[in-house]
C-alpha atoms as a PDB file:
ATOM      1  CA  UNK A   1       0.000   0.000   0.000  1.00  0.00           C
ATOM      2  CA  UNK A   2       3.342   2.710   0.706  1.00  0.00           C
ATOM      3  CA  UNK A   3       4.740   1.784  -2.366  1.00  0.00           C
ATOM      4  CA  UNK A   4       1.391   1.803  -4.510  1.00  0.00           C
ATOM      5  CA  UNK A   5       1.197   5.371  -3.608  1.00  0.00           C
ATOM      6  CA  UNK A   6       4.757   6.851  -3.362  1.00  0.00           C
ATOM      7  CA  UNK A   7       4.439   5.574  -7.008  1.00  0.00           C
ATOM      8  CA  UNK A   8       1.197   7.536  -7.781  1.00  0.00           C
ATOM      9  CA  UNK A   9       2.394  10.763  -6.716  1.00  0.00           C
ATOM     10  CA  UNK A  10       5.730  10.602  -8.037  1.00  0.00           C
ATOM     11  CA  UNK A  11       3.966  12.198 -10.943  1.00  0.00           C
ATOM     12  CA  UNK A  12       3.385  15.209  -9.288  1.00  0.00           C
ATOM     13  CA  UNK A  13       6.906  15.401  -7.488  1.00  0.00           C
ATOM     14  CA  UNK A  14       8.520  15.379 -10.816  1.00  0.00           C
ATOM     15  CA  UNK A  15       6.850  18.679 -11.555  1.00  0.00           C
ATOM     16  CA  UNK A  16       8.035  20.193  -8.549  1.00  0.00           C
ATOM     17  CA  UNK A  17       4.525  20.013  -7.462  1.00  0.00           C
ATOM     18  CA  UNK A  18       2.716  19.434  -4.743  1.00  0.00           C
ATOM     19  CA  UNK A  19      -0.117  16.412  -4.174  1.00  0.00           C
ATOM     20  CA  UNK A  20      -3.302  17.598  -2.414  1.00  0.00           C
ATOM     21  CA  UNK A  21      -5.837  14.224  -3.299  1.00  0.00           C
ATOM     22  CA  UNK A  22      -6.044  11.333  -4.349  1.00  0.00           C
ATOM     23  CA  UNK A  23      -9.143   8.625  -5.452  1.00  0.00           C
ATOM     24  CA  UNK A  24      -8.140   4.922  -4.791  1.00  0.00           C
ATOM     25  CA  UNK A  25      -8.427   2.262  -7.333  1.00  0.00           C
ATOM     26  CA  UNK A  26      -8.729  -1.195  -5.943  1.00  0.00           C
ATOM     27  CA  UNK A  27      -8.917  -4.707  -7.530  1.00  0.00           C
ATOM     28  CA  UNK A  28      -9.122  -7.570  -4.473  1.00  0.00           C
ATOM     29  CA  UNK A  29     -10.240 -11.355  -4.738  1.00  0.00           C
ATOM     30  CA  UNK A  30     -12.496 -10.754  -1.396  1.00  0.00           C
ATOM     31  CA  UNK A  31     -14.139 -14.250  -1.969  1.00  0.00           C
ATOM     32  CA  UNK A  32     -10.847 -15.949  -1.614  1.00  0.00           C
ATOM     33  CA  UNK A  33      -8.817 -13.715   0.591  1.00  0.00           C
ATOM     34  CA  UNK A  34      -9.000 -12.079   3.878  1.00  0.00           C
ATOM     35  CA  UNK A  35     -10.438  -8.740   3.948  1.00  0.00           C
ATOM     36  CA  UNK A  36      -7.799  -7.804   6.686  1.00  0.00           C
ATOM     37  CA  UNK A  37      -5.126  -8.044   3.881  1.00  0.00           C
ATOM     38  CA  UNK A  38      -7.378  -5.082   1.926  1.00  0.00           C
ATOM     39  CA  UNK A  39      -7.486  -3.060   5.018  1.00  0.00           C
ATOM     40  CA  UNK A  40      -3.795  -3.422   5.703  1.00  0.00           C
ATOM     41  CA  UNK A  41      -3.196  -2.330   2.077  1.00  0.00           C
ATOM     42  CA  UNK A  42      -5.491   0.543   2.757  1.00  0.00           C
ATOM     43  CA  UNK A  43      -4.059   1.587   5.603  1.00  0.00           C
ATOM     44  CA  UNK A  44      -0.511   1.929   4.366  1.00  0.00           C
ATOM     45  CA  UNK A  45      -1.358   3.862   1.754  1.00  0.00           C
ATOM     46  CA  UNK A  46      -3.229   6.387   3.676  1.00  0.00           C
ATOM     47  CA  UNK A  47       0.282   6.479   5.946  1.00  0.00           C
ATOM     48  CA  UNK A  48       2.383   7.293   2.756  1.00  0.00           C
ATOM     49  CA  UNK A  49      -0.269   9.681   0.871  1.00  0.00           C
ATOM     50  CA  UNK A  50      -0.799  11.751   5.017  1.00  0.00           C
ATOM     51  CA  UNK A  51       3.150  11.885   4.685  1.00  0.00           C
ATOM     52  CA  UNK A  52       2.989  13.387   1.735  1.00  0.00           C
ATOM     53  CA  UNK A  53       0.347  15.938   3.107  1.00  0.00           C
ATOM     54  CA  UNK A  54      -2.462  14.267   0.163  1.00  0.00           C
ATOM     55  CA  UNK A  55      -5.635  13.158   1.521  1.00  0.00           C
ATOM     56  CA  UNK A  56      -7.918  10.148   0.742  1.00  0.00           C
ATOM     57  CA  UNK A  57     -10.999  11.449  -0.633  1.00  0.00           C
ATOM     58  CA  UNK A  58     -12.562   8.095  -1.907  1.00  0.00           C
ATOM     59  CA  UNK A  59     -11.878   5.360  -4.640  1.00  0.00           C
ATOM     60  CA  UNK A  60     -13.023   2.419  -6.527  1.00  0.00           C
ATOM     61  CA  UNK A  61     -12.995  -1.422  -5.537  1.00  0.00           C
ATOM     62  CA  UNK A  62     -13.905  -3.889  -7.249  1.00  0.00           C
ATOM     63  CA  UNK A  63     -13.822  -8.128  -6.634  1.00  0.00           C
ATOM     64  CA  UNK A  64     -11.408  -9.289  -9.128  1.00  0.00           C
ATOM     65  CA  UNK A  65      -8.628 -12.515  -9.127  1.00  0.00           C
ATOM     66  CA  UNK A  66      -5.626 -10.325  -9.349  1.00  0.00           C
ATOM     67  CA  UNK A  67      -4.749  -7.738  -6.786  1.00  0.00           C
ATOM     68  CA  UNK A  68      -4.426  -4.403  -7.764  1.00  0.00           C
ATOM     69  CA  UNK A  69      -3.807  -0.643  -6.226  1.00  0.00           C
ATOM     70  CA  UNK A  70      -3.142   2.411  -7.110  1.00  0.00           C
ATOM     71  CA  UNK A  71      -4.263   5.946  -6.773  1.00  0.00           C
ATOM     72  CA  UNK A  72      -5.260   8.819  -8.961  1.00  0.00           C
ATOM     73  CA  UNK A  73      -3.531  11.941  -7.594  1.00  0.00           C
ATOM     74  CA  UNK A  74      -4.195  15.737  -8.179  1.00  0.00           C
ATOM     75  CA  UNK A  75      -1.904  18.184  -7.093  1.00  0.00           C
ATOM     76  CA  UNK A  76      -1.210  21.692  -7.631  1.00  0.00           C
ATOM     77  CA  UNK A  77       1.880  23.631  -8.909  1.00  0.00           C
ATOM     78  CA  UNK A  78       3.937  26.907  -9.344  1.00  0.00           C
ATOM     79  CA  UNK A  79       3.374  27.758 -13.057  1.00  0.00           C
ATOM     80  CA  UNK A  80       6.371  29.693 -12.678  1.00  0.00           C
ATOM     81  CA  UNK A  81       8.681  27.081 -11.300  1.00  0.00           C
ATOM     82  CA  UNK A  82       6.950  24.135 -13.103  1.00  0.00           C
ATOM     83  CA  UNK A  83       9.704  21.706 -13.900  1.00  0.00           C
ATOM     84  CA  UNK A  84       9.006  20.280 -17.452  1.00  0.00           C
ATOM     85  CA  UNK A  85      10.554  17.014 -18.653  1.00  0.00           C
ATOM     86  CA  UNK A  86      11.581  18.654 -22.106  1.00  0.00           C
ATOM     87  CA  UNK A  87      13.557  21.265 -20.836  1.00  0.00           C
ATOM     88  CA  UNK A  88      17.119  19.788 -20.359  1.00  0.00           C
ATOM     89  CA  UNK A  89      20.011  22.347 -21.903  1.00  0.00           C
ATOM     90  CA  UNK A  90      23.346  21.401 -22.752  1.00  0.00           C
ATOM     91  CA  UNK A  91      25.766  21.947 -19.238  1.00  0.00           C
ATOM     92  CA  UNK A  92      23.328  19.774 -17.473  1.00  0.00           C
ATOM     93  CA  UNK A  93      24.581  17.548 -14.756  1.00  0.00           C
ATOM     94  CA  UNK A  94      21.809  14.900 -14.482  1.00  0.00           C
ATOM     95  CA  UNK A  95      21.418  13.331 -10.666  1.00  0.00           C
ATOM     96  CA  UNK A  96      19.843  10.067 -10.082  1.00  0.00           C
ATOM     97  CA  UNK A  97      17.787  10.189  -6.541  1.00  0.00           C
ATOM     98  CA  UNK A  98      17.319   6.222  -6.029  1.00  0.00           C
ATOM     99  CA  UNK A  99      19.118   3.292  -6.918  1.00  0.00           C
ATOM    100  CA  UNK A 100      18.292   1.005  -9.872  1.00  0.00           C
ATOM    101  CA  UNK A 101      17.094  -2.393  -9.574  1.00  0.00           C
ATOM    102  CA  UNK A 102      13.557  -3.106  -8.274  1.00  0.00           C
ATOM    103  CA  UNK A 103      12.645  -4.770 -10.750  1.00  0.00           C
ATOM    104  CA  UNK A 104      15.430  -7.437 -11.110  1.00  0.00           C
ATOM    105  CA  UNK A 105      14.942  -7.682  -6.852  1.00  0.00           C
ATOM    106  CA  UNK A 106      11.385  -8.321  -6.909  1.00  0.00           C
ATOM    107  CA  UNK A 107      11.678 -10.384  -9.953  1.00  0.00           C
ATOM    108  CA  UNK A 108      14.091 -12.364  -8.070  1.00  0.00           C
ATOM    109  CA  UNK A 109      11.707 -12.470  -4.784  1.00  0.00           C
ATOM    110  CA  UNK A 110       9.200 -14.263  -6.849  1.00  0.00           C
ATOM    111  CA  UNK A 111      11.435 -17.273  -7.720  1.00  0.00           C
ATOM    112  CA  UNK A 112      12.755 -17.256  -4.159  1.00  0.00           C
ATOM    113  CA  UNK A 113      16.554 -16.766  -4.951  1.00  0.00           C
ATOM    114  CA  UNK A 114      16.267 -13.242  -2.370  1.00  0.00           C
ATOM    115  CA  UNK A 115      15.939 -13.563   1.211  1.00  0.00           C
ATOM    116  CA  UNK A 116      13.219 -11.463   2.941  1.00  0.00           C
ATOM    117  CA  UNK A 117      15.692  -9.401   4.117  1.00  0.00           C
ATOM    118  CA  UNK A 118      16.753  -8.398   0.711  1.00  0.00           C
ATOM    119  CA  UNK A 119      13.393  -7.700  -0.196  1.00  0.00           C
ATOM    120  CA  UNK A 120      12.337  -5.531   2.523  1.00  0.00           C
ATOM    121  CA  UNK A 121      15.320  -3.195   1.991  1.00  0.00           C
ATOM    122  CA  UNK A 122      14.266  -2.848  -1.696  1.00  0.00           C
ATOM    123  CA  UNK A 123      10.973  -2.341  -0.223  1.00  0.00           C
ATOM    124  CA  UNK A 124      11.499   0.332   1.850  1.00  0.00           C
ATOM    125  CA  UNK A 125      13.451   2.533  -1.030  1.00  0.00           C
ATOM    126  CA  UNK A 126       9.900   1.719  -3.040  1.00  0.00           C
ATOM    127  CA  UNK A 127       7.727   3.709  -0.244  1.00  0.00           C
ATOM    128  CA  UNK A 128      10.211   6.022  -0.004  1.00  0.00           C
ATOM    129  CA  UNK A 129       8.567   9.730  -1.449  1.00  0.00           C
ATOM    130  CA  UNK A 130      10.197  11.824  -3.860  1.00  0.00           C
ATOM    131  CA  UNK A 131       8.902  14.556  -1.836  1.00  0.00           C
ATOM    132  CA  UNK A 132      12.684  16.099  -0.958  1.00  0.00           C
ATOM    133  CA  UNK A 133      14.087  15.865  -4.150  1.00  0.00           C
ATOM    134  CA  UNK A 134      10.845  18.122  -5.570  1.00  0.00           C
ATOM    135  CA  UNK A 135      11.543  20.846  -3.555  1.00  0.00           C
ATOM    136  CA  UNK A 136      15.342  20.677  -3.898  1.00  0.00           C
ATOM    137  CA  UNK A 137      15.471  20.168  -7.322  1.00  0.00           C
ATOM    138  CA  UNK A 138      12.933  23.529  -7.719  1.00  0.00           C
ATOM    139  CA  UNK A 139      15.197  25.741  -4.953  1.00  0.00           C
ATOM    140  CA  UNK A 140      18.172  24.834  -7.433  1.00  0.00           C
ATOM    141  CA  UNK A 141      17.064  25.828 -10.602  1.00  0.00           C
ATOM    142  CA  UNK A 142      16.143  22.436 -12.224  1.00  0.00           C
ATOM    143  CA  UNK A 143      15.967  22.822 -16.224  1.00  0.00           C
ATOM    144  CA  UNK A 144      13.908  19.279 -16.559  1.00  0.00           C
ATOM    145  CA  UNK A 145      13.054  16.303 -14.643  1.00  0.00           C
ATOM    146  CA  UNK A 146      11.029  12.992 -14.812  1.00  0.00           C
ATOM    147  CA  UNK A 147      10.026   9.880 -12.477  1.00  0.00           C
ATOM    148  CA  UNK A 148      12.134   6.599 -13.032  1.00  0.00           C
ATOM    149  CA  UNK A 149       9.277   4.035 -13.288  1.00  0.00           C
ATOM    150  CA  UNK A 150       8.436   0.917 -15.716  1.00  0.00           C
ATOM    151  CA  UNK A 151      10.447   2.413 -19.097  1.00  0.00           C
ATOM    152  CA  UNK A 152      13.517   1.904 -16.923  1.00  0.00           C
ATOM    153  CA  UNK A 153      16.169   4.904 -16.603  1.00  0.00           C
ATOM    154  CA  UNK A 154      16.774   4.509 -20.253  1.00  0.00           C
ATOM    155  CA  UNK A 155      13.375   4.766 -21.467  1.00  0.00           C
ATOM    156  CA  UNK A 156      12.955   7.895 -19.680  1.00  0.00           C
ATOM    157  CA  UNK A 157      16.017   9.640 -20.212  1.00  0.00           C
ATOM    158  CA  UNK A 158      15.619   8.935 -23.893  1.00  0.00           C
ATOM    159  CA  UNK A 159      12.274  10.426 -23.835  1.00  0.00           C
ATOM    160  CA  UNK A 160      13.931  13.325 -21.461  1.00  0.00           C
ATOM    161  CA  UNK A 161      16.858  13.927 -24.226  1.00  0.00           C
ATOM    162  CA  UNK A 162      14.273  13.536 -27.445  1.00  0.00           C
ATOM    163  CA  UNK A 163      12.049  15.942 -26.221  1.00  0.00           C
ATOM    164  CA  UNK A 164      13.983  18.395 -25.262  1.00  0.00           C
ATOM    165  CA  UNK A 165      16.407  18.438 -29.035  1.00  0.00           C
ATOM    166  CA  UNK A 166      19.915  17.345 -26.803  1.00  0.00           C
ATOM    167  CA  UNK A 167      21.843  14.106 -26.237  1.00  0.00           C
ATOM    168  CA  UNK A 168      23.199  12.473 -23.083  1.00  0.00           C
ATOM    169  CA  UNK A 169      25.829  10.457 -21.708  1.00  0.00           C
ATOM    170  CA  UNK A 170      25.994   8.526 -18.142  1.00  0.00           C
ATOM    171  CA  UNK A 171      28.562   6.604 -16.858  1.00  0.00           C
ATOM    172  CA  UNK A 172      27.280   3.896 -15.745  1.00  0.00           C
ATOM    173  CA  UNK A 173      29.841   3.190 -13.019  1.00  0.00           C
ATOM    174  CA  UNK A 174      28.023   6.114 -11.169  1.00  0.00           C
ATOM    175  CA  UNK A 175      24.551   5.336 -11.338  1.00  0.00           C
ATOM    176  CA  UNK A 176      23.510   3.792  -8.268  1.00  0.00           C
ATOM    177  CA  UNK A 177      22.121   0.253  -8.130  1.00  0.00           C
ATOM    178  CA  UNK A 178      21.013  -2.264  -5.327  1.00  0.00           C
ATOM    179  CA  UNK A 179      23.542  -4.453  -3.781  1.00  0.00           C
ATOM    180  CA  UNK A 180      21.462  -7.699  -5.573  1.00  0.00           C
ATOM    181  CA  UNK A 181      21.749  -6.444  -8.955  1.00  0.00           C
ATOM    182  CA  UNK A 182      25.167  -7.681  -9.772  1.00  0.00           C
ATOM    183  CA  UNK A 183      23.969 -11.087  -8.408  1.00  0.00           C
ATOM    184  CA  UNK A 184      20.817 -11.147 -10.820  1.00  0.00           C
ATOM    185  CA  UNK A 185      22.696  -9.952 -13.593  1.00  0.00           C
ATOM    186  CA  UNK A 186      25.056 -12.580 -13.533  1.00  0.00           C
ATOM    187  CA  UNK A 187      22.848 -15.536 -13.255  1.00  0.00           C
ATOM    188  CA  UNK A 188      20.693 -13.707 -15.896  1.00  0.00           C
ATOM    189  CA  UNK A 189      17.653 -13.071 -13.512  1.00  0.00           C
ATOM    190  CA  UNK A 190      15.247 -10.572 -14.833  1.00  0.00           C
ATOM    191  CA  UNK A 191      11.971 -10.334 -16.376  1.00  0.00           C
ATOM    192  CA  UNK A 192      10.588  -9.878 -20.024  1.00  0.00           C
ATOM    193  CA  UNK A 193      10.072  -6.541 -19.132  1.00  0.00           C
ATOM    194  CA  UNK A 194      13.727  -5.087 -19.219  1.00  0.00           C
ATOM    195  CA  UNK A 195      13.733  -6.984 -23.326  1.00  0.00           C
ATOM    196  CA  UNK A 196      10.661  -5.137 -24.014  1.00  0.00           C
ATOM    197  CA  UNK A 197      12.107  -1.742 -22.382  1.00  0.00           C
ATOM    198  CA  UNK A 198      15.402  -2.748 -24.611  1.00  0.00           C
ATOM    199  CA  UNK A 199      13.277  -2.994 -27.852  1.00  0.00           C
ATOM    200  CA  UNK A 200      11.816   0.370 -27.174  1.00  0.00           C
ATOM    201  CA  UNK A 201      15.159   2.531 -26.215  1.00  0.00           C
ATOM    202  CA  UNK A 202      17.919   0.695 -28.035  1.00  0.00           C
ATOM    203  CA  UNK A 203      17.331   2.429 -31.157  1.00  0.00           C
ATOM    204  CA  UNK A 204      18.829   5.848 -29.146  1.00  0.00           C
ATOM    205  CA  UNK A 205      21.678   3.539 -26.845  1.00  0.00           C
ATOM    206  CA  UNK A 206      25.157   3.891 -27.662  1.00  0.00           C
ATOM    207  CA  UNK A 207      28.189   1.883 -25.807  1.00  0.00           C
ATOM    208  CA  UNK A 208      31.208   2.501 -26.909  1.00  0.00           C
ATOM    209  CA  UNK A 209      32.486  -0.306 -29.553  1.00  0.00           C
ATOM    210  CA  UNK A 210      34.381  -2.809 -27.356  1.00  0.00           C
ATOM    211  CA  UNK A 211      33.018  -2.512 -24.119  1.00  0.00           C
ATOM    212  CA  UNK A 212      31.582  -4.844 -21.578  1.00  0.00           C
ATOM    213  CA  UNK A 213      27.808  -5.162 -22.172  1.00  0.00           C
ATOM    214  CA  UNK A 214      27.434  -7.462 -18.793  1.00  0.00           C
ATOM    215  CA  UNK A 215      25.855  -4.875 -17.054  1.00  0.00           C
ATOM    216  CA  UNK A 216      24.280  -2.717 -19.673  1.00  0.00           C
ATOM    217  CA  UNK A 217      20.595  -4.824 -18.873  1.00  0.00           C
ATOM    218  CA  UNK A 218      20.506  -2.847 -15.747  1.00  0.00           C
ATOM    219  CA  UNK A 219      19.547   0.460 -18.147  1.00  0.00           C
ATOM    220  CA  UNK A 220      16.341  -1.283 -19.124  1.00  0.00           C
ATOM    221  CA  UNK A 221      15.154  -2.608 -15.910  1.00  0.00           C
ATOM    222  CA  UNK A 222      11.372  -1.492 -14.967  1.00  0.00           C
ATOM    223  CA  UNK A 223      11.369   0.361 -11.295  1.00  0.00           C
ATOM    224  CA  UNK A 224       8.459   0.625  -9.275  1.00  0.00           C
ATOM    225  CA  UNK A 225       8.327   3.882  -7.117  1.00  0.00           C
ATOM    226  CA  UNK A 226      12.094   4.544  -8.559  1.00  0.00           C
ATOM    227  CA  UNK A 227      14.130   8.084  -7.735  1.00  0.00           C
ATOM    228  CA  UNK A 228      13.895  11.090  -9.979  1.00  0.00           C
ATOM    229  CA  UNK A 229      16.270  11.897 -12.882  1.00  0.00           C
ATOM    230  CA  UNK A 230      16.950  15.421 -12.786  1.00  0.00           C
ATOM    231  CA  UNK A 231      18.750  18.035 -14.885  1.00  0.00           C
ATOM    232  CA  UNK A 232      20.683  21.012 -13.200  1.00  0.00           C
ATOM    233  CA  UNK A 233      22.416  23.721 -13.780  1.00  0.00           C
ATOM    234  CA  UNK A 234      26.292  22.086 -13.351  1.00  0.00           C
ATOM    235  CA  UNK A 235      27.181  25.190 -10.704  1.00  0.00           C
ATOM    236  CA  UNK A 236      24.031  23.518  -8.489  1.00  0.00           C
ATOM    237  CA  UNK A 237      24.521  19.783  -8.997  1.00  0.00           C
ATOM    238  CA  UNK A 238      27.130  19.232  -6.699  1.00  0.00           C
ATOM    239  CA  UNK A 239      25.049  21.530  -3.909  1.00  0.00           C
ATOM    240  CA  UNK A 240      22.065  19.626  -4.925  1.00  0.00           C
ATOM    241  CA  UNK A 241      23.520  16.529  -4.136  1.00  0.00           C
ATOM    242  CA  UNK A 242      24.772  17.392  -0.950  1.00  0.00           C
ATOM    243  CA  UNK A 243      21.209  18.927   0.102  1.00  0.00           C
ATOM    244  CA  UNK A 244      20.014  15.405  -0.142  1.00  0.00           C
ATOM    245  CA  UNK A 245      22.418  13.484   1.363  1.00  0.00           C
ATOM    246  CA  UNK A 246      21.988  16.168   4.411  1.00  0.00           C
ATOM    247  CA  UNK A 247      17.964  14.908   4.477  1.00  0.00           C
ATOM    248  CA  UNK A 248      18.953  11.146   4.339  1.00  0.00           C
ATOM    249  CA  UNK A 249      18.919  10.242   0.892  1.00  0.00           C
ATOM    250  CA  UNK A 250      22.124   9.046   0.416  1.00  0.00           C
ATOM    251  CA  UNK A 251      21.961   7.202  -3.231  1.00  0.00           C
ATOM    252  CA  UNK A 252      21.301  10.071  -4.675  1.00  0.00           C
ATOM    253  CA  UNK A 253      24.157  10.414  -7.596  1.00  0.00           C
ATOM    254  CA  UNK A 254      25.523  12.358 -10.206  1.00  0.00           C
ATOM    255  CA  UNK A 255      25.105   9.621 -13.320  1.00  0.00           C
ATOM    256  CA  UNK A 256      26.345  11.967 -16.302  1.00  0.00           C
ATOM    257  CA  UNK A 257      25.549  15.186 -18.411  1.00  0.00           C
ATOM    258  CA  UNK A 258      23.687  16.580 -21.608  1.00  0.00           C
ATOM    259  CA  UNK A 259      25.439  17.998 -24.271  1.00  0.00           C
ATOM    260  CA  UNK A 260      24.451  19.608 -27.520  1.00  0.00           C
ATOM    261  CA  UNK A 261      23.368  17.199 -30.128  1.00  0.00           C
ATOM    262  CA  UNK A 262      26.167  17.683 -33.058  1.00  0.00           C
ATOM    263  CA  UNK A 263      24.645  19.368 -36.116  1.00  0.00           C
ATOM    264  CA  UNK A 264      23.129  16.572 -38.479  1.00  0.00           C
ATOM    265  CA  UNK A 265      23.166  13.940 -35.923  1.00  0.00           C
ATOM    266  CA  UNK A 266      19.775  12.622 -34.510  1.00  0.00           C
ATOM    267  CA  UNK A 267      18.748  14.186 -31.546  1.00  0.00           C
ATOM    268  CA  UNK A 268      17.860  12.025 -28.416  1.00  0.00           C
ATOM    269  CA  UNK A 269      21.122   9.636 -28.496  1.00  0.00           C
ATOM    270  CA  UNK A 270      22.608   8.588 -24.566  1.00  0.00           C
ATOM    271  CA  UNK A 271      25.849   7.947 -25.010  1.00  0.00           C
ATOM    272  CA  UNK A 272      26.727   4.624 -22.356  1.00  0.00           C
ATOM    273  CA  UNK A 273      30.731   4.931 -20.947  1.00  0.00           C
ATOM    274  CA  UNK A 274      32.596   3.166 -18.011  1.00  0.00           C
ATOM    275  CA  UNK A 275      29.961  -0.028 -18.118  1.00  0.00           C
ATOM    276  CA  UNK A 276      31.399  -1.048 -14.837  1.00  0.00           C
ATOM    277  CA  UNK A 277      28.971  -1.225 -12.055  1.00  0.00           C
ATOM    278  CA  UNK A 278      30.500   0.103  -8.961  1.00  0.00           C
ATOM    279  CA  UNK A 279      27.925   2.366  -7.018  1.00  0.00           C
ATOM    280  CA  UNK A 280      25.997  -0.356  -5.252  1.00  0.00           C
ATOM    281  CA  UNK A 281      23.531   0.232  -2.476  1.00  0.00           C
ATOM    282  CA  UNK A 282      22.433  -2.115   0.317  1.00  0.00           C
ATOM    283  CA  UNK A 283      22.591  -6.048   0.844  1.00  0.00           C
ATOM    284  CA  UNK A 284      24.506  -8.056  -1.059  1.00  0.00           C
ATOM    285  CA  UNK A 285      24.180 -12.059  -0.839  1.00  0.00           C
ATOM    286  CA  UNK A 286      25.362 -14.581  -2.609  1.00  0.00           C
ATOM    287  CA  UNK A 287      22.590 -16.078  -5.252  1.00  0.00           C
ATOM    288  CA  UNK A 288      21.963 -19.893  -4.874  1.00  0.00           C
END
C-alpha cells in the first residue's frame, strides 16, 4: 500500500509540485482472501499519501482474481517554477535520486533466490517519497526532470533527451544500483520486461564499440516507485547533491551530463561509458 502510492504521486513530485488528493483504485479477490489483507493495504497507503500531506478522498474497488492498487492523484503547482521534462540544456549535470534495480529484486523475490531481508530493503526505497528531491530540485534551478518508473532509466532519459532536441551520456559506473543487482545480472535473472524496455530505447543507446555489455541490462530494468532523474544547472549539482544526502537520501548520484546534439546527428542519443557497475547500495548475498 506505501509503495502503490509513493508511485502515484511521483507524478506530481517530478513537476516540482505538490499532491493535495487522491481517489483509490482497488482490484481484491475478497471471496478468496481475507479482507484484513485489503485493510492493511489501505491503511498503508493512507500512511504514505498523510506523509505526503495528500488526503484520501474516496476510490473504486472492485472483486477481481488479481490484486491491484493504485491511486489517482491531483496536485497543484507553481506555473512559474513548473519543472518540465523537455527542458534539459546542454551543461546539465543529471542526478539520479534512487538506486536502480527493483525490478530485477522483486523479480528475483518471486522465484525465491532473495531472502526477505533483501526484499524488505528494496521495499522500503519503493515507499520512499520523492517529496525532498521536488523541492530541492525547484530551490536549485532544475531545467527538466522525470520519475524513473516501468520504461527503466533509459526509457525515460531517452524520452527526457528527445524531447527536449539534446543528447546524453551517463557513466554507468556512477549510477547507483542495489547491492542484488550484480547477483541477478550474472545468473541472468530478470523479467521480459527489461527486453521489451530494450526494444523500445535501443534504437537511441550507444556503448562505446568494445566494451563490456554485462551490465548494460541494468539500463532497461522497470522500477516501481524509482528516484527522480533530474537536470541542473552544473554550478548547483554538486550543492544539490549534498542537500540530499543532508535529508537522508544518500543514493542520490551524479550519473552523467547533456550535451548539444552535433549538427546533423539525430537528436535524443545517450551515449553509455565506463559499463562497470560500482555504485551499489544495500545487501549483497550470494545467489543460490
Amino acid at each position: 500500500g506505501q509503495i502503490a502510492a509513493a508511485n502515484s504521486v511521483s507524478d506530481v513530485y517530478a513537476m516540482g509540485g505538490k499532491p493535495l488528493t487522491a481517489l483509490s483504485i482497488v482490484g481484491f479477490p475478497i471471496d478468496e482472501l481475507d479482507g484484513a489483507i485489503l485493510e492493511a493495504m489501505l491503511r498503508g497507503g493512507m500512511d504514505k499519501l498523510e506523509e505526503a500531506g495528500c488526503a484520501l478522498v474516496g476510490g473504486h474497488s472492485i472483486n477481481d482474481e488479481e490484486i491491484k492498487l493504485g491511486f489517482a492523484v491531483t496536485g497543484m503547482i507553481d506555473a512559474t517554477a513548473a519543472v518540465a521534462r523537455d527542458a534539459a540544456q546542454p551543461g546539465d549535470v543529471l542526478v539520479l535520486t534512487k538506486p536502480l534495480g527493483t525490478g530485477m529484486v522483486s523479480f528475483a523475490a518471486q522465484l525465491g533466490l532473495v531472502s526477505e531481508a533483501c526484499l524488505a530493503e528494496v521495499g522500503q526505497w519503493m515507499a520512499m517519497l520523492n517529496k525532498d528531491a521536488a523541492e530541492l530540485m525547484v530551490a536549485h534551478g532544475a531545467h527538466a526532470c522525470t520519475d524513473v518508473t516501468g520504461y527503466a532509466l533509459a526509457g525515460h532519459l531517452v524520452e527526457m533527451v528527445r524531447r527536449s532536441g539534446v543528447n546524453a551520456e551517463i557513466d554507468l559506473s556512477a549510477v547507483p544500483v542495489f547491492g542484488m543487482v550484480r547477483e541477478c545480472i550474472r545468473n541472468s535473472v530478470f523479467g521480459g520486461a527489461v527486453e521489451r524496455n530494450q526494444a523500445y530505447a535501443m534504437n537511441w543507446i550507444r556503448v562505446a564499440d568494445g566494451a563490456d555489455m554485462t551490465n548494460v541490462p541494468i539500463l532497461y530494468d522497470p522500477q516501481t516507485s524509482g528516484g527522480l532523474l533530474i537536470a541542473l544547472p552544473e554550478e548547483r549539482g554538486r550543492a544539490f547533491v549534498d542537500a540530499m544526502h543532508a535529508r537522508r537520501h544518500t543514493a542520490t548520484s551524479v550519473i552523467g551530463r547533456i550535451i548539444e546534439k552535433p549538427r546533423g546527428q539525430q537528436d535524443g542519443l545517450v551515449l553509455v561509458t565506463n559499463t562497470e557497475l560500482s555504485r551499489f547500495v544495500g545487501l549483497h548475498e550470494p545467489m543460490d
